[in-house]
N, C-alpha and C. Protein backbone atom coordinates (compact mmCIF):
# COMPACT_ATOMS: atom_id res chain seq x y z
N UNK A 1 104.21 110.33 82.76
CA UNK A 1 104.65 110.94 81.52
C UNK A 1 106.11 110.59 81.30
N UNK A 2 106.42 110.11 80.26
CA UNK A 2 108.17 109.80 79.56
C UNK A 2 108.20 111.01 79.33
N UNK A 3 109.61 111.19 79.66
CA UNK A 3 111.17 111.81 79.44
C UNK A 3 112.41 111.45 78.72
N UNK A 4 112.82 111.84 78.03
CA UNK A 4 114.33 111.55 77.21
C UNK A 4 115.44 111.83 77.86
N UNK A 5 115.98 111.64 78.34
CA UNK A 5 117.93 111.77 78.48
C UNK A 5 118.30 112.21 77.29
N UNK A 6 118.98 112.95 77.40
CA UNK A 6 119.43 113.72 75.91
C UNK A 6 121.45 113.00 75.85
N UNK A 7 121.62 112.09 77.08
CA UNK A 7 122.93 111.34 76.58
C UNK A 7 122.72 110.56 75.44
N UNK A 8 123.64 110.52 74.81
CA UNK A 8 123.70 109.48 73.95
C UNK A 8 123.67 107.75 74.83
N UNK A 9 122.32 107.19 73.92
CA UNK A 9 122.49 106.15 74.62
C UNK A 9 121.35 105.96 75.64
N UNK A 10 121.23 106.73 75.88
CA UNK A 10 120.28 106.95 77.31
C UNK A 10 118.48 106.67 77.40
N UNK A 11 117.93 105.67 78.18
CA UNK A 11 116.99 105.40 77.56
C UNK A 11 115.70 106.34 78.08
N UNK A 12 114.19 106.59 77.98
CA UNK A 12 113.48 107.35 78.59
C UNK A 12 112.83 107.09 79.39
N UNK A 13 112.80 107.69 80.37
CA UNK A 13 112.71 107.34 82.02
C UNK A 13 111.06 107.84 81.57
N UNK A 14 110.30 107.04 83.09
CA UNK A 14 108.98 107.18 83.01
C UNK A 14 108.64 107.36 84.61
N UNK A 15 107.07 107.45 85.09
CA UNK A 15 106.62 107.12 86.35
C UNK A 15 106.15 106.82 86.25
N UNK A 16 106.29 105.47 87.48
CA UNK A 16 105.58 104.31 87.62
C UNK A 16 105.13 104.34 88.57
N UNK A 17 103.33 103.98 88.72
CA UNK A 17 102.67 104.55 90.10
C UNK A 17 102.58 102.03 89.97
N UNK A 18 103.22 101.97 91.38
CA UNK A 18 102.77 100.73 92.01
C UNK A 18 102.31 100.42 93.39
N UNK A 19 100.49 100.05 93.04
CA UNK A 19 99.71 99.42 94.25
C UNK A 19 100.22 98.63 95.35
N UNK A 20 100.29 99.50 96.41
CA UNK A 20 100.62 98.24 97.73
C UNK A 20 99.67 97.90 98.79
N UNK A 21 99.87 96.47 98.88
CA UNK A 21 98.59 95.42 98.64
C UNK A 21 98.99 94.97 100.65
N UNK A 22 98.45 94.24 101.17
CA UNK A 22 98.90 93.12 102.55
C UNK A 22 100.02 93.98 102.78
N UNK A 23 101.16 93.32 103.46
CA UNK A 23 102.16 93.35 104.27
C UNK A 23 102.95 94.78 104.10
N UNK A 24 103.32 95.22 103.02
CA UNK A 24 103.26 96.12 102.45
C UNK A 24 102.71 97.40 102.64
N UNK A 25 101.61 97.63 102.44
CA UNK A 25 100.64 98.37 102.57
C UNK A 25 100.86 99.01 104.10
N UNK A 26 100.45 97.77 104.94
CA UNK A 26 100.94 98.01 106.82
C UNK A 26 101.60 98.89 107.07
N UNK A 27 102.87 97.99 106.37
CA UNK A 27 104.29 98.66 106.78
C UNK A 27 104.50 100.56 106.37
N UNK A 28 104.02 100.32 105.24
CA UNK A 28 104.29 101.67 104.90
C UNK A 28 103.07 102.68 105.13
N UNK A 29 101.79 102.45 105.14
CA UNK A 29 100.47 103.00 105.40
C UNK A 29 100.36 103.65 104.20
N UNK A 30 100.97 103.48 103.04
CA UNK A 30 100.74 103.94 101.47
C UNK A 30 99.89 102.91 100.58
N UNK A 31 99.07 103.77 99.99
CA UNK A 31 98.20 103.06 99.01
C UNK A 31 98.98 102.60 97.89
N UNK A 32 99.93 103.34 97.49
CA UNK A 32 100.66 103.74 96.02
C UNK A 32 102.04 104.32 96.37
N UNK A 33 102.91 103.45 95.27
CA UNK A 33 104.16 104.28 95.66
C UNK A 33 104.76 104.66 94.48
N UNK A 34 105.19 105.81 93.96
CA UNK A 34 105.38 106.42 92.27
C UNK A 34 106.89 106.35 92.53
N UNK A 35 107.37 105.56 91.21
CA UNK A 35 108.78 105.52 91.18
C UNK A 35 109.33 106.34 89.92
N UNK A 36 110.73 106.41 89.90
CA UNK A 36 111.05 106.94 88.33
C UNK A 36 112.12 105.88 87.97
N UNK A 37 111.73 105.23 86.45
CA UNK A 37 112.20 104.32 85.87
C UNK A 37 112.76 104.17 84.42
N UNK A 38 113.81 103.45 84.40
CA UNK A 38 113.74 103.73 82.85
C UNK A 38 112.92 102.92 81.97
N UNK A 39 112.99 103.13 80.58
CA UNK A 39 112.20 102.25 79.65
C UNK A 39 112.85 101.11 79.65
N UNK A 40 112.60 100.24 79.78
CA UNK A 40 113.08 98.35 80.09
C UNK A 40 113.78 98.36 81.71
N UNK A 41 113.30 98.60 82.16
CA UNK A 41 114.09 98.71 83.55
C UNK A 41 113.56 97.24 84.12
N UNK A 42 114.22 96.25 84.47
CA UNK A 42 114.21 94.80 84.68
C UNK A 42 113.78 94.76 86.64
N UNK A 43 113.73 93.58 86.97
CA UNK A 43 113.20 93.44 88.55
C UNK A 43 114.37 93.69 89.41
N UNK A 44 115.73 93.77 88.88
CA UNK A 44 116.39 94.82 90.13
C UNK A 44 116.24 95.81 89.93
N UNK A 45 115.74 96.71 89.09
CA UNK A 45 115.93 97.82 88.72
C UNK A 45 114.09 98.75 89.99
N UNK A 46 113.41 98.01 89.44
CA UNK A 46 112.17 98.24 90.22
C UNK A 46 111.47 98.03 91.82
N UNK A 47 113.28 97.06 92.11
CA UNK A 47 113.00 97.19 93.50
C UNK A 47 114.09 97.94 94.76
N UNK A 48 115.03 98.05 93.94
CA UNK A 48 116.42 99.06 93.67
C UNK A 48 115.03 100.53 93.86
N UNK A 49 114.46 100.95 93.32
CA UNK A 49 113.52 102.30 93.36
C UNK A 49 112.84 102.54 94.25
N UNK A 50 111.78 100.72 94.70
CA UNK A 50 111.03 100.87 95.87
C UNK A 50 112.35 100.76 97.24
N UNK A 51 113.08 100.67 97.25
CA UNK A 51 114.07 100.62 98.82
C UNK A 51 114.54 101.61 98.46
N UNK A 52 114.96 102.67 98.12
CA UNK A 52 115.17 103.54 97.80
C UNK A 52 114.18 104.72 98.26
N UNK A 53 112.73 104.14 97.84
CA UNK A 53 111.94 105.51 98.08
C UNK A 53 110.99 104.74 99.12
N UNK A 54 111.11 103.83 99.55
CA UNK A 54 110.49 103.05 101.36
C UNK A 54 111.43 102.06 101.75
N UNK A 55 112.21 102.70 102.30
CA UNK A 55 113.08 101.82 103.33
C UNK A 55 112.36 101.16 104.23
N UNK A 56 111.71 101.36 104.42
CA UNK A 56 111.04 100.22 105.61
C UNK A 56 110.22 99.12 105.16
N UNK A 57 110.53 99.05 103.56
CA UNK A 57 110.55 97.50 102.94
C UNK A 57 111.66 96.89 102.97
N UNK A 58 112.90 97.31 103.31
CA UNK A 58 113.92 96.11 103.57
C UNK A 58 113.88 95.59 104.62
N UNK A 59 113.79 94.64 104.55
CA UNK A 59 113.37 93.20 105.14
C UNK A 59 112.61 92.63 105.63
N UNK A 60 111.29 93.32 105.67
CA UNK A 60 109.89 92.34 105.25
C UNK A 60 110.09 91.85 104.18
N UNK A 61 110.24 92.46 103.19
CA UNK A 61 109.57 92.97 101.39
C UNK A 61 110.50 92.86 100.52
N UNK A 62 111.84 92.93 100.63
CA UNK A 62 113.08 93.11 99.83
C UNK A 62 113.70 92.78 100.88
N UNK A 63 114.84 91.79 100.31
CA UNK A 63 116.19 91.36 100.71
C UNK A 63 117.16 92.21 101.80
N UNK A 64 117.86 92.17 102.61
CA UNK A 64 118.56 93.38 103.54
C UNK A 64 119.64 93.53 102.41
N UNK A 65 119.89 94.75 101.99
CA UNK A 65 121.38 94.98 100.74
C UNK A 65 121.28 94.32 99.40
N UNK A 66 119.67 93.82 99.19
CA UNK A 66 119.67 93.31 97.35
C UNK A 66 118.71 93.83 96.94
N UNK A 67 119.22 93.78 95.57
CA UNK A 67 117.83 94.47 94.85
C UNK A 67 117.18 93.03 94.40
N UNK A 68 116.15 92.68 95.69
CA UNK A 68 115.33 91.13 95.39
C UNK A 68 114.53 91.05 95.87
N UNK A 69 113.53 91.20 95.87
CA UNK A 69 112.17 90.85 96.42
C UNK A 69 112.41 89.45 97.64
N UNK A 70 111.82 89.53 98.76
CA UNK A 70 111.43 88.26 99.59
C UNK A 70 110.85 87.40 98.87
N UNK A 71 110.70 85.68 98.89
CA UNK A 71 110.87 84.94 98.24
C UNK A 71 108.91 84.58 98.27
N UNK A 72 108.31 85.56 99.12
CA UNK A 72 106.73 85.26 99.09
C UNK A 72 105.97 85.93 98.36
N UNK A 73 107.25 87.57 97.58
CA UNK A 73 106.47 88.18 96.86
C UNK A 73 106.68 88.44 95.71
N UNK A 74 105.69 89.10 94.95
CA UNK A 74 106.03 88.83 93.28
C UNK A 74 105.55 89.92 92.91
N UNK A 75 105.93 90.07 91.55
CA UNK A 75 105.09 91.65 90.51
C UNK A 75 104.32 90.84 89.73
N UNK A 76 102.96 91.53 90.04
CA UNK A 76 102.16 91.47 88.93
C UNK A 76 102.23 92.30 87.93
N UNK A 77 102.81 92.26 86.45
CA UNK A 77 102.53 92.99 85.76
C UNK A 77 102.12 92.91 84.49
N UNK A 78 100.58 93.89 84.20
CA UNK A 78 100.02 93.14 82.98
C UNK A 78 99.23 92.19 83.22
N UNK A 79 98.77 91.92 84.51
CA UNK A 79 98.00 90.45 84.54
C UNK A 79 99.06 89.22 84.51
N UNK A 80 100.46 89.05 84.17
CA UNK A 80 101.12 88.06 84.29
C UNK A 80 101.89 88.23 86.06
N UNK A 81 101.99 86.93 86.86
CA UNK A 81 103.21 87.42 87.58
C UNK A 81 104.71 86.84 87.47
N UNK A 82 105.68 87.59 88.06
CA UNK A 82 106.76 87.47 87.87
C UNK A 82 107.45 87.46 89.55
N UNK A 83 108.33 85.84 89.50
CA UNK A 83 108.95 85.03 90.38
C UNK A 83 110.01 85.85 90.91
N UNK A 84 110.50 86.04 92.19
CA UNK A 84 112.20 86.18 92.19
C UNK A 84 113.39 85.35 91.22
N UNK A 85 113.94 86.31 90.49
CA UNK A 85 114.83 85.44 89.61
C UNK A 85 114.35 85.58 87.96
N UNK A 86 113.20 85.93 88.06
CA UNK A 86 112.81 85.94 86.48
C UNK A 86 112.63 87.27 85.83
N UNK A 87 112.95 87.73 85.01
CA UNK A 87 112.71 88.98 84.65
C UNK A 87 112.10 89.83 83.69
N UNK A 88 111.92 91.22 83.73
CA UNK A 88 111.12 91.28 82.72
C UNK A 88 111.48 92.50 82.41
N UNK A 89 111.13 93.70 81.06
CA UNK A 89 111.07 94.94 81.11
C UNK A 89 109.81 95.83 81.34
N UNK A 90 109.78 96.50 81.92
CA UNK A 90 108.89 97.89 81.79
C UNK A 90 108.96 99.00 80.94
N UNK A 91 108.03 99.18 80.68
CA UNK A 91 107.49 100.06 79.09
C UNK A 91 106.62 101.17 80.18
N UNK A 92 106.57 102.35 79.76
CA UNK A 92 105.69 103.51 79.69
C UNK A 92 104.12 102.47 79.40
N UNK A 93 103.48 102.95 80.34
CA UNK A 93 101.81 102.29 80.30
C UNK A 93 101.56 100.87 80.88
N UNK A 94 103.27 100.85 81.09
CA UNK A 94 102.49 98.67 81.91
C UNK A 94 102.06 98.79 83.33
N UNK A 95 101.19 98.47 83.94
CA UNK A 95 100.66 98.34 85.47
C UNK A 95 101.21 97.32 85.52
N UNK A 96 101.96 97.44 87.05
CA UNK A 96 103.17 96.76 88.06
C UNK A 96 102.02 96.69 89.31
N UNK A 97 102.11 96.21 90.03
CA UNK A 97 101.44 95.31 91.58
C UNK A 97 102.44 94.78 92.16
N UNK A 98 102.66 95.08 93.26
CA UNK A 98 103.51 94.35 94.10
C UNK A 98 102.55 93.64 95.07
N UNK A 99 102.74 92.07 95.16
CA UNK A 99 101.65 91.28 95.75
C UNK A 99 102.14 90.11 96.37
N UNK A 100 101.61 89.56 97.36
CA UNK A 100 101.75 88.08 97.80
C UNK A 100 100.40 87.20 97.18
N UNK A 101 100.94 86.60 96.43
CA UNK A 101 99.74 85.34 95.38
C UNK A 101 99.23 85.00 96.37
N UNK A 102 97.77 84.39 96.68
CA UNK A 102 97.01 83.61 97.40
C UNK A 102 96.44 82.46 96.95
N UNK A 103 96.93 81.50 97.70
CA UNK A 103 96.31 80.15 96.93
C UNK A 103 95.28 79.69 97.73
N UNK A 104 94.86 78.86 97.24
CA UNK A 104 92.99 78.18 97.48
C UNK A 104 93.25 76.85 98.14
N UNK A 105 92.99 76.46 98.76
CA UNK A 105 92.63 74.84 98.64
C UNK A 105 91.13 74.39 99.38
């Protein structure tokens, strides 16, 4: 459910429930981890939340001291994924995945 900040300026924070998938998952023995975010909150902002609320993703999973994902994992969100380095906003209602892609050969 969104919330307003009543600052001027201030945008409306939401919760964001994101699936943890492989390595992840292990580490923390959580299915799901619910963050609080704002409306456009970009990929430091969403992993800045998860080290924050599971420290024992820094440094499998996130960078030691960045808000950056390890370079094997990505957000799925929406069905698109998104690279270290590329960014995106979050809206109230988008499904986020935190995942390691699997390729075929």
């Amino acid at each position: 459910m969104a919330k307003t900040d009543n600052k001027p300026g201030a945008r409306t924070m939401f919760k964001c429930v994101i699936p943890m998938y492989g390595l992840p998952r292990e580490i923390t023995e959580l299915r799901q981890v619910e963050v609080e975010l704002r409306d456009g909150a970009g990929m430091a902002e969403v992993v800045a939340a998860l080290r924050e609320k599971v420290p024992p993703l820094e440094g499998p999973v996130i960078r030691r001291g960045q808000d950056r994902l390890m370079e094997e994992y990505k957000f799925n969100i929406n069905g698109h994924f998104y690279f270290d380095g590329m960014d995106f906003q979050l809206h109230p209602g988008d499904r986020i995945a935190l995942l390691v892609p699997m390729t075929g050969g």
